[in-house]
Protein backbone atom coordinates (compact mmCIF):
# COMPACT_ATOMS: atom_id res chain seq x y z
CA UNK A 1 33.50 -28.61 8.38
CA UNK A 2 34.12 -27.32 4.86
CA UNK A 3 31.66 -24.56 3.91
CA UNK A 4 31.49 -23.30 0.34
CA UNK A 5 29.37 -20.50 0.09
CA UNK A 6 29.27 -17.72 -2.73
CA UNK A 7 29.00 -14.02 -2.19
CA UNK A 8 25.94 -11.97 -3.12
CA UNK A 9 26.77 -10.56 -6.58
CA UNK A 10 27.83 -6.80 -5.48
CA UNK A 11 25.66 -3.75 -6.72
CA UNK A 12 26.09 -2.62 -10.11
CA UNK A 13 29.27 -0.86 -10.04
CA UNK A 14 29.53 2.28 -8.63
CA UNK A 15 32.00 5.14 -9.96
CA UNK A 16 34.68 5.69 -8.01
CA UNK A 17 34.89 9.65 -6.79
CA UNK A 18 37.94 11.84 -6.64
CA UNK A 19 39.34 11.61 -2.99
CA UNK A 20 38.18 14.61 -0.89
CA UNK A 21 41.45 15.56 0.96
CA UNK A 22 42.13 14.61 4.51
CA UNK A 23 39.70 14.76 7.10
CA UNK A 24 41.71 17.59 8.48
CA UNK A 25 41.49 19.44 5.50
CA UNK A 26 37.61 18.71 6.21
CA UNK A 27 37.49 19.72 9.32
CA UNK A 28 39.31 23.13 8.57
CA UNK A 29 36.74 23.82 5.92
CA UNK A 30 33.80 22.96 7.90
CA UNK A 31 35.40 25.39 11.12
CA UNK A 32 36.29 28.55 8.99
CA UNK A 33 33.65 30.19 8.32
CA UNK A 34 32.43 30.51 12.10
CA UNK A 35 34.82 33.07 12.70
CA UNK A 36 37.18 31.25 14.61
CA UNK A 37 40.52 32.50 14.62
CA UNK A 38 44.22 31.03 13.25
CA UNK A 39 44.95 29.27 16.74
CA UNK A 40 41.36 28.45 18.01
CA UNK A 41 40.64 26.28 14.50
CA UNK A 42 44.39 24.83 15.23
CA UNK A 43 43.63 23.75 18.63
CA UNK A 44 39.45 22.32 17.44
CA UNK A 45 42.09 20.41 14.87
CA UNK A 46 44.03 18.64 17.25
CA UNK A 47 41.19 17.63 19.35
CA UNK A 48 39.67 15.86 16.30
CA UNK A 49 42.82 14.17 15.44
CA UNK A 50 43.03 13.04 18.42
CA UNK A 51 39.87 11.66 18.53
CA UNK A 52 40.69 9.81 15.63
CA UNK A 53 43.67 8.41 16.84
CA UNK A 54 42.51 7.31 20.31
CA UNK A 55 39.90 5.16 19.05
CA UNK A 56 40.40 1.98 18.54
CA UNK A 57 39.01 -0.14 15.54
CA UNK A 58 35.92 -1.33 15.96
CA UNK A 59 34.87 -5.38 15.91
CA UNK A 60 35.19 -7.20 13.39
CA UNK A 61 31.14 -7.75 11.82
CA UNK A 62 29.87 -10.94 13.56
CA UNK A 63 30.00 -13.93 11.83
CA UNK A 64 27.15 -15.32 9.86
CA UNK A 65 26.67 -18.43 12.19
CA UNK A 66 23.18 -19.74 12.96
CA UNK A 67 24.78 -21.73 15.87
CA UNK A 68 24.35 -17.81 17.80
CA UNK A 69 21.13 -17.92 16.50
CA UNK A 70 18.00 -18.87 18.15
CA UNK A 71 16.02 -19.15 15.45
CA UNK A 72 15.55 -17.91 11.34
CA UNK A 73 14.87 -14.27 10.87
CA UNK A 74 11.11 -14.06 9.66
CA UNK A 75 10.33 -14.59 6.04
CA UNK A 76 9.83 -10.83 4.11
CA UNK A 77 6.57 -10.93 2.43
CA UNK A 78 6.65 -11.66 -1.34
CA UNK A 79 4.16 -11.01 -3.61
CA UNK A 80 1.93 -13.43 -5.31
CA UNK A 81 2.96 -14.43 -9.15
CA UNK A 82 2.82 -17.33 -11.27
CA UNK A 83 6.22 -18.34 -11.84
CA UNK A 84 7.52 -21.80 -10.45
CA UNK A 85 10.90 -22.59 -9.60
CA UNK A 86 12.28 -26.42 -9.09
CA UNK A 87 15.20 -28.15 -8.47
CA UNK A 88 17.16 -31.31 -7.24
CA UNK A 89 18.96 -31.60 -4.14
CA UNK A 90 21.44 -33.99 -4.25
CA UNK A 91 25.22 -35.76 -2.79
CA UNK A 92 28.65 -36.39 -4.45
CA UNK A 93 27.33 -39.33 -6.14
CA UNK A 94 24.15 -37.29 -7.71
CA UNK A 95 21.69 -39.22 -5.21
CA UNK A 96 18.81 -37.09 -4.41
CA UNK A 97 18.80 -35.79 -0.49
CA UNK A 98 15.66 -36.37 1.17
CA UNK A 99 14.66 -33.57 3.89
CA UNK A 100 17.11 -30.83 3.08
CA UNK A 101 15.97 -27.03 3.77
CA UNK A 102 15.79 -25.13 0.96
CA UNK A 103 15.51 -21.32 1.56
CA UNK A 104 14.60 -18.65 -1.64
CA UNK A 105 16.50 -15.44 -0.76
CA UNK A 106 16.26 -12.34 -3.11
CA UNK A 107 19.61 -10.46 -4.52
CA UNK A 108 19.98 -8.18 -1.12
CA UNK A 109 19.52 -11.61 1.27
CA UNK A 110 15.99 -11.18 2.01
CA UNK A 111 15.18 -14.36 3.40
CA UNK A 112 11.37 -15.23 1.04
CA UNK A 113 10.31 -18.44 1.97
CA UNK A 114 11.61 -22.15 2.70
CA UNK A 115 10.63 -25.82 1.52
CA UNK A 116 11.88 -29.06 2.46
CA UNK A 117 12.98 -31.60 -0.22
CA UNK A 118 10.82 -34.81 -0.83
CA UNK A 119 12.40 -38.34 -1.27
CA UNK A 120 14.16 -37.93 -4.43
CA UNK A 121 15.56 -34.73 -3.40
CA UNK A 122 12.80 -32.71 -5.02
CA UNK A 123 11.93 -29.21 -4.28
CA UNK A 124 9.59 -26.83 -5.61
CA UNK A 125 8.58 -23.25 -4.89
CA UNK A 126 5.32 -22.04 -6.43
CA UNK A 127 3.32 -18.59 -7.46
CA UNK A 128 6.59 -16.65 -7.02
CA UNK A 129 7.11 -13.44 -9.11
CA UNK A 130 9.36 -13.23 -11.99
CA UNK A 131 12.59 -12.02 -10.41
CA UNK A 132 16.56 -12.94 -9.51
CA UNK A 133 16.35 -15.37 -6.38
CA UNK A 134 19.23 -17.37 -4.93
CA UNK A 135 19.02 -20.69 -2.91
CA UNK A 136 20.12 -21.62 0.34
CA UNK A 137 20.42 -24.92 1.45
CA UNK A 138 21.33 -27.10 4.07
CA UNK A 139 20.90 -30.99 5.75
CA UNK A 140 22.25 -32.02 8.89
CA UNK A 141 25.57 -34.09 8.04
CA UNK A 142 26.08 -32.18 4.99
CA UNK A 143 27.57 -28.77 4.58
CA UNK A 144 25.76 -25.58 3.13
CA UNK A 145 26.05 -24.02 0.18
CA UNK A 146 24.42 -20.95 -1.58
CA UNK A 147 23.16 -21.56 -5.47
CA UNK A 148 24.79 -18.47 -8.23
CA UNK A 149 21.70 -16.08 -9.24
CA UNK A 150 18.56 -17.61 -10.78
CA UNK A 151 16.52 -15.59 -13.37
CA UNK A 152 13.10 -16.45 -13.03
CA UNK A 153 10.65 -14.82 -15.61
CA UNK A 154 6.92 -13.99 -15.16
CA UNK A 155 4.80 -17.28 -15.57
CA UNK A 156 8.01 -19.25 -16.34
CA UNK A 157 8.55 -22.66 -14.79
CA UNK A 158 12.38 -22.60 -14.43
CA UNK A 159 14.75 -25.88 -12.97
CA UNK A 160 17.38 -25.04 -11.60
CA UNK A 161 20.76 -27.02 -11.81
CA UNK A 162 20.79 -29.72 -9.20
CA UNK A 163 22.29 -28.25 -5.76
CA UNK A 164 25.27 -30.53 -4.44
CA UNK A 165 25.87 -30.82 -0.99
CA UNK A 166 29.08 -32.39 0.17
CA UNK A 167 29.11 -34.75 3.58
CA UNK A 168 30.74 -32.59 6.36
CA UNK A 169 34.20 -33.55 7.55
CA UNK A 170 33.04 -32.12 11.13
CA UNK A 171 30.62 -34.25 13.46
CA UNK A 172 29.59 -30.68 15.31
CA UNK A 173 26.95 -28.92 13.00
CA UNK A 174 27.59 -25.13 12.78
CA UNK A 175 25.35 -23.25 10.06
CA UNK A 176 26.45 -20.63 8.25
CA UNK A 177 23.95 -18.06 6.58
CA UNK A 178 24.55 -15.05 4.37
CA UNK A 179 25.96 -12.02 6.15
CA UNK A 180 23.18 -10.09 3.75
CA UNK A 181 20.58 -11.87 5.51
CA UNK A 182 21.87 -11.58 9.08
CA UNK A 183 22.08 -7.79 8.22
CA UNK A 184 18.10 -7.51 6.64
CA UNK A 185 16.94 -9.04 10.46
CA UNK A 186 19.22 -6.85 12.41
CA UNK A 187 17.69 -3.77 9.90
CA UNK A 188 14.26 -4.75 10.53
CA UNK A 189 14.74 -4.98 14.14
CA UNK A 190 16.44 -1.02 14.06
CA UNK A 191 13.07 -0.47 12.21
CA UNK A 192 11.00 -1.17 15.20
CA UNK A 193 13.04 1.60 17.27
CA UNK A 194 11.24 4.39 18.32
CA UNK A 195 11.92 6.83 20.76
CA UNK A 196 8.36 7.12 23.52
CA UNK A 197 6.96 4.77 20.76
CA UNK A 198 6.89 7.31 17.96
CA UNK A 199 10.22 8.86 16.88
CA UNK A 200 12.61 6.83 14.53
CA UNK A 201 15.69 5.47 15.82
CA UNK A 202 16.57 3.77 12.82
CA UNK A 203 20.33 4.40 13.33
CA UNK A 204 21.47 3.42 15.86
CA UNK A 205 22.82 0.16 16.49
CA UNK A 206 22.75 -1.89 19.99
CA UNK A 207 24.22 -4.83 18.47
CA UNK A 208 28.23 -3.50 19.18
CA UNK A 209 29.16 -6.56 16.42
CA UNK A 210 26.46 -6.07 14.13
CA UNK A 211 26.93 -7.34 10.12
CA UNK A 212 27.66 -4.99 7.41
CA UNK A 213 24.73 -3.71 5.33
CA UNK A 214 25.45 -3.75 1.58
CA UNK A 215 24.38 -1.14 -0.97
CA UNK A 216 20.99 -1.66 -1.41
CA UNK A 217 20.05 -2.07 2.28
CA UNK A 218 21.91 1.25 3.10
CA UNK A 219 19.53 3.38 0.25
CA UNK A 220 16.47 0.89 2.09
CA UNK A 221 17.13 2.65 5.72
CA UNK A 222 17.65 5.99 3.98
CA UNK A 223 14.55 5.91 1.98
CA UNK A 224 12.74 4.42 4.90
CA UNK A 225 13.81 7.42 7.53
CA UNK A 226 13.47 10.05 4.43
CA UNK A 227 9.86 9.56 4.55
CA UNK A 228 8.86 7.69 8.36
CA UNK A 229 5.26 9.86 9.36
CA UNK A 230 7.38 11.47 12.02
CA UNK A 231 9.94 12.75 9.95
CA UNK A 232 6.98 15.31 8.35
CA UNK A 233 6.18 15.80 11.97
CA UNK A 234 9.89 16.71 13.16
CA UNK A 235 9.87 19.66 10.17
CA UNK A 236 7.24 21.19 10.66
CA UNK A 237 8.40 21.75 14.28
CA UNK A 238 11.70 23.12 13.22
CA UNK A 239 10.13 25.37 10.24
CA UNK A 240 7.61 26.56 12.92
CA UNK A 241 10.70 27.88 15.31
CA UNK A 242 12.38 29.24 12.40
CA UNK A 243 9.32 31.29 11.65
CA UNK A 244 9.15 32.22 15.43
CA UNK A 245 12.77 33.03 15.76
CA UNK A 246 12.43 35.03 12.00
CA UNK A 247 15.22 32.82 10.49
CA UNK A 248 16.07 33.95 7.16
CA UNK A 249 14.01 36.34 7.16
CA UNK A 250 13.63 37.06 3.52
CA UNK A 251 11.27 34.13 3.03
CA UNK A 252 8.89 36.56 5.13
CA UNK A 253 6.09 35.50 7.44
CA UNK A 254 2.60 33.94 7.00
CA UNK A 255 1.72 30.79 5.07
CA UNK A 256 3.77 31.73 2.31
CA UNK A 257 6.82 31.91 4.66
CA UNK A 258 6.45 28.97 6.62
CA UNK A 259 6.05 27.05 3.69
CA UNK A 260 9.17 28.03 2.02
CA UNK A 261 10.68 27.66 5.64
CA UNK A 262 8.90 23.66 5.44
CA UNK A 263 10.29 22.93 2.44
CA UNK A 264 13.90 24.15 2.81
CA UNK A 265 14.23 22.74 6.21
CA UNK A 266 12.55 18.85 4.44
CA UNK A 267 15.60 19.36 1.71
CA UNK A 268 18.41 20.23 3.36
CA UNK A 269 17.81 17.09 6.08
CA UNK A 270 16.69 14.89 3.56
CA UNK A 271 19.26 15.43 0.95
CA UNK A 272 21.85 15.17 4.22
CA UNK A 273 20.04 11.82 5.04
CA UNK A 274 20.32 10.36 1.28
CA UNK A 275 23.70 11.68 0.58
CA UNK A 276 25.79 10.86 3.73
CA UNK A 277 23.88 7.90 4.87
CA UNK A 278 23.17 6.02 1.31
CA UNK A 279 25.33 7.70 -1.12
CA UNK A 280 29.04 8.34 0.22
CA UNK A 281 28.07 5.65 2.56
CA UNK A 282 27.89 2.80 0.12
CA UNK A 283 31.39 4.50 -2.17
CA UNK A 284 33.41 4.78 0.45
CA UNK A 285 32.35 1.41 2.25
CA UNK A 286 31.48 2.28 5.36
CA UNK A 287 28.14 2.04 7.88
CA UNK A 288 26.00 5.41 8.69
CA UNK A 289 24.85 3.55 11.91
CA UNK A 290 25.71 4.34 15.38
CA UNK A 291 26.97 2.44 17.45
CA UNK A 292 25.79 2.10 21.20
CA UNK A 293 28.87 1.50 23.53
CA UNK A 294 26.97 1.38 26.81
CA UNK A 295 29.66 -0.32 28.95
CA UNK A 296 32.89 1.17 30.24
CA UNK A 297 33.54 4.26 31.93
CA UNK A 298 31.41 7.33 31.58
CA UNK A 299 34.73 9.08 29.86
CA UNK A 300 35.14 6.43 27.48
CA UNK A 301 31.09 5.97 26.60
CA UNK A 302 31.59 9.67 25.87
CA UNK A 303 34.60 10.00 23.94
CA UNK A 304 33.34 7.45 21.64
CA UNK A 305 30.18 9.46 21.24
CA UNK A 306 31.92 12.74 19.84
CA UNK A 307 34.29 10.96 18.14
CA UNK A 308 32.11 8.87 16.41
CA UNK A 309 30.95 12.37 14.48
CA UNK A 310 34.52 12.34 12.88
CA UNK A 311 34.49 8.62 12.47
CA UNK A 312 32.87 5.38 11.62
CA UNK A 313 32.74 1.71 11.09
CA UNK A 314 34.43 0.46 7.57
CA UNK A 315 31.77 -2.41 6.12
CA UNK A 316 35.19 -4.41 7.21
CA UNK A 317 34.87 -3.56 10.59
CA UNK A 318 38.18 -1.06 10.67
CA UNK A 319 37.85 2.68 11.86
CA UNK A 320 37.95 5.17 8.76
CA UNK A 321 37.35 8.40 8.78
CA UNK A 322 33.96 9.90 8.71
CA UNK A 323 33.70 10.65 5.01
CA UNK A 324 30.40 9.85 4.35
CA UNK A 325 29.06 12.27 7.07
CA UNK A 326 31.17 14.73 6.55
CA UNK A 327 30.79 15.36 2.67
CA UNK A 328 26.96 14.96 2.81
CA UNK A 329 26.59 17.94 5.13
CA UNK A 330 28.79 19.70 2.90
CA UNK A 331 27.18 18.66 -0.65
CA UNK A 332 23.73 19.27 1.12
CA UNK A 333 24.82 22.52 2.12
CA UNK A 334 25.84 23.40 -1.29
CA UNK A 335 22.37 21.79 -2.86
CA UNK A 336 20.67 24.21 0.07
CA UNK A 337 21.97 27.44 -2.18
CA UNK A 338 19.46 26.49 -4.71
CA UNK A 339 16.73 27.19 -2.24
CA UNK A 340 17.75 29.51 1.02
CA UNK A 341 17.22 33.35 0.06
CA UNK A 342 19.49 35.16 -2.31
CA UNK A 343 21.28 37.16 1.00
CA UNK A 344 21.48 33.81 2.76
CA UNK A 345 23.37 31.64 0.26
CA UNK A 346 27.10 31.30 -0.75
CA UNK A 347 30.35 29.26 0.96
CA UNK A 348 29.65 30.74 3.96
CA UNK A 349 25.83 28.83 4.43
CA UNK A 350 27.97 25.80 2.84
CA UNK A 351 30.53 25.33 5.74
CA UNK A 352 28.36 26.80 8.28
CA UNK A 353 25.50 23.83 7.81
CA UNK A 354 28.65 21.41 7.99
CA UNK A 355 30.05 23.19 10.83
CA UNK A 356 26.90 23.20 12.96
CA UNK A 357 25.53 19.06 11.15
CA UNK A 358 28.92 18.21 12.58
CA UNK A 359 28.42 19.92 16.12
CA UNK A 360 24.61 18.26 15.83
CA UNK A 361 25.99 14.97 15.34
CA UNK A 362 28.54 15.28 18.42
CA UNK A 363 25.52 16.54 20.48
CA UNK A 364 23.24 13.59 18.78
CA UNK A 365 25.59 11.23 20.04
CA UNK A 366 25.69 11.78 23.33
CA UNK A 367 22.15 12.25 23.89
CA UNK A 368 22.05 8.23 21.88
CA UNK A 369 24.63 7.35 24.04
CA UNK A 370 23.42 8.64 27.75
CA UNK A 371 20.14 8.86 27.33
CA UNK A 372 17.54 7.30 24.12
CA UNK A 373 18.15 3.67 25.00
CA UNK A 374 15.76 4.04 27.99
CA UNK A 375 13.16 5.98 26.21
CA UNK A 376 13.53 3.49 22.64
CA UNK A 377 11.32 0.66 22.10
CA UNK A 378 12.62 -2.50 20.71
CA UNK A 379 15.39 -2.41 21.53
CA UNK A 380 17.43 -5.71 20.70
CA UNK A 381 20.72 -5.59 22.48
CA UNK A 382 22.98 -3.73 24.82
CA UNK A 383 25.80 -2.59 23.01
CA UNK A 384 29.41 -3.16 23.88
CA UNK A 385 30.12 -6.14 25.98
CA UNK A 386 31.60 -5.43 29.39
CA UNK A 387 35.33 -6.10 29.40
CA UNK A 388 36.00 -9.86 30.78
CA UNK A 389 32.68 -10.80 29.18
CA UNK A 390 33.13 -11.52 25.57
């Protein structure tokens, strides 16, 4: 069956940044200032290269098929306006199509709302905001297509140029929907995730094929962790050990001291969370999610868990380098000598927060791999499929 369907415009374009070096040359940097010596930062080296080397690329993102799906994804919630936007659903020979779906999706994919043409081929979608929508639509026997961007202004009834659906050269019906709207349900679904109930586990991924998330969904998740309830809870627990323990110790003790102690330990993750998972995550192309295994041997489940702190999933479904990680520990660790104590700050708090985000994320992903996925709610699939069962 021949389906024509148009992209999502991209994001507004993004500056391309200077490349960063090698991840070797990341690695070194990050290792340094520990104190190891010449040959014990050689041999950490080779490990990580050849982690990076034994893994293999990762699946391709799945498909956009509804044929695996079992049903839509739910409508996101739009809010009430008064703008009106109609349109004509017709064939080759400009006939109208009676019964055809018509979904409104935003920019992103976000699947809005749906309507089903009359006789003529009619369709009309009512009290919507002023805003840049797009149109699915499909009819069995006819192939589906995806409308360029609509501008619809505030209390403006706009009609859209009539929607032309082809007759399908293919008696077996397979529909095809937007990989951006596949990847806004799978993203709601890792919203539901919660460790006991009540700790986010936004990101991690059971789906092992799961579709690429685009710019905008990426800065979504991050701004959606950044400020989850529990996220406030999870500092104040780490600002209260620092206090305990005396960390930096020039912020003092008291009120005054765990406050500062709050409010460097809420930057330093947050900026970490924005930067690595939104920011070089979206330039260099490339998803901030984990990715459960769960099948295979206990050596492999764990190898891919430490490696997957010097790696990670392309948006084409190739193995890159961990980039996007790796520089937002390191930019957050710079950003952290604006606020850490005068005797605390320089390179050397720099590449030690890399250092030990880097050792965090190793540890992180074992515990996600081993462990969370019995104690998470929600959760929607089971990771890798077992070899001799895709």
């Amino acid at each position: 069956m021949q389906t024509q369907i148009r992209h999502i415009d991209a994001m507004k374009k993004q500056s391309k940044l200077v490349a960063f070096g090698s991840l070797r040359t990341l690695i070194l940097l990050a290792l340094v200032p520990t104190g190891m010596t010449a040959l014990q930062v050689h041999a950490q080296t080779q490990i990580a290269e050849a982690v990076i080397k034994g893994l293999p690329d990762a699946p391709a993102p799945q498909n956009a098929s509804r044929a695996d799906q079992s049903r839509r994804p739910a409508p996101v919630p739009l809010a009430q306006g008064n703008a009106t936007l109609a349109g004509t659903v017709t064939d080759s020979d400009m006939a109208g199509i009676p019964g055809a779906t018509v979904e409104l999706l935003g920019e992103g994919g976000e699947f809005y709302k749906s309507g089903t043409t009359d006789e003529g081929g009619v369709f009309q979608f009512h009290g919507i905001p002023g805003g840049n929508y797009r149109l699915f639509v499909e009819r069995k026997g006819f192939s589906q297509t995806i409308t360029e961007r609509l501008t619809v202004a505030e209390g403006e009834a706009v009609e859209a140029p009539p929607v032309r659906l082809t007759v399908a050269s293919d008696a077996t019906e397979i529909t095809v929907r937007p990989t951006e709207v596949i990847a806004e349900e799978q993203i709601r679904a890792q919203e539901q995730q919660r460790v006991f109930g009540l700790f986010p586990n936004f990101y991690v991924s059971y789906v092992w094929d799961a579709a690429p998330m685009n710019a905008k969904q990426k800065y979504k998740l991050a701004l959606h962790k950044m400020f989850d309830p529990m996220t406030f809870v999870e500092v104040s627990i780490a600002a209260g050990i620092q206090q305990a323990a005396n960390t930096h110790s020039d912020f003092g003790q008291g009120a005054e001291g765990y406050a500062k102690r709050w409010g460097a330990q809420f930057a330093n993750g947050r900026t970490g969370e924005l930067l690595g998972r939104a920011v070089f995550a979206s330039v260099f192309h490339q998803d901030p999610r984990y990715f459960y295994q769960g099948s295979g041997s206990t050596r492999s489940r764990a190898f891919h868990a430490i490696g997957s702190a010097f790696v990670a999933r392309s948006d084409k479904g190739t193995t890159m380098p961990n980039y996007a990680y790796l520089l937002g520990n390191i930019s957050s660790g710079a950003l952290s000598n604006l606020y850490y104590p005068s005797n605390d700050r320089g390179a050397g708090l720099i590449f030690q927060n890399a250092a030990i985000g880097i050792g965090g994320r190793a540890m992180q992903n074992l515990i996600r791999e081993f462990v969370t996925k019995q104690l998470t709610s929600h959760v929607p699939g089971s990771g890798k499929p077992a070899a001799g069962t895709q």
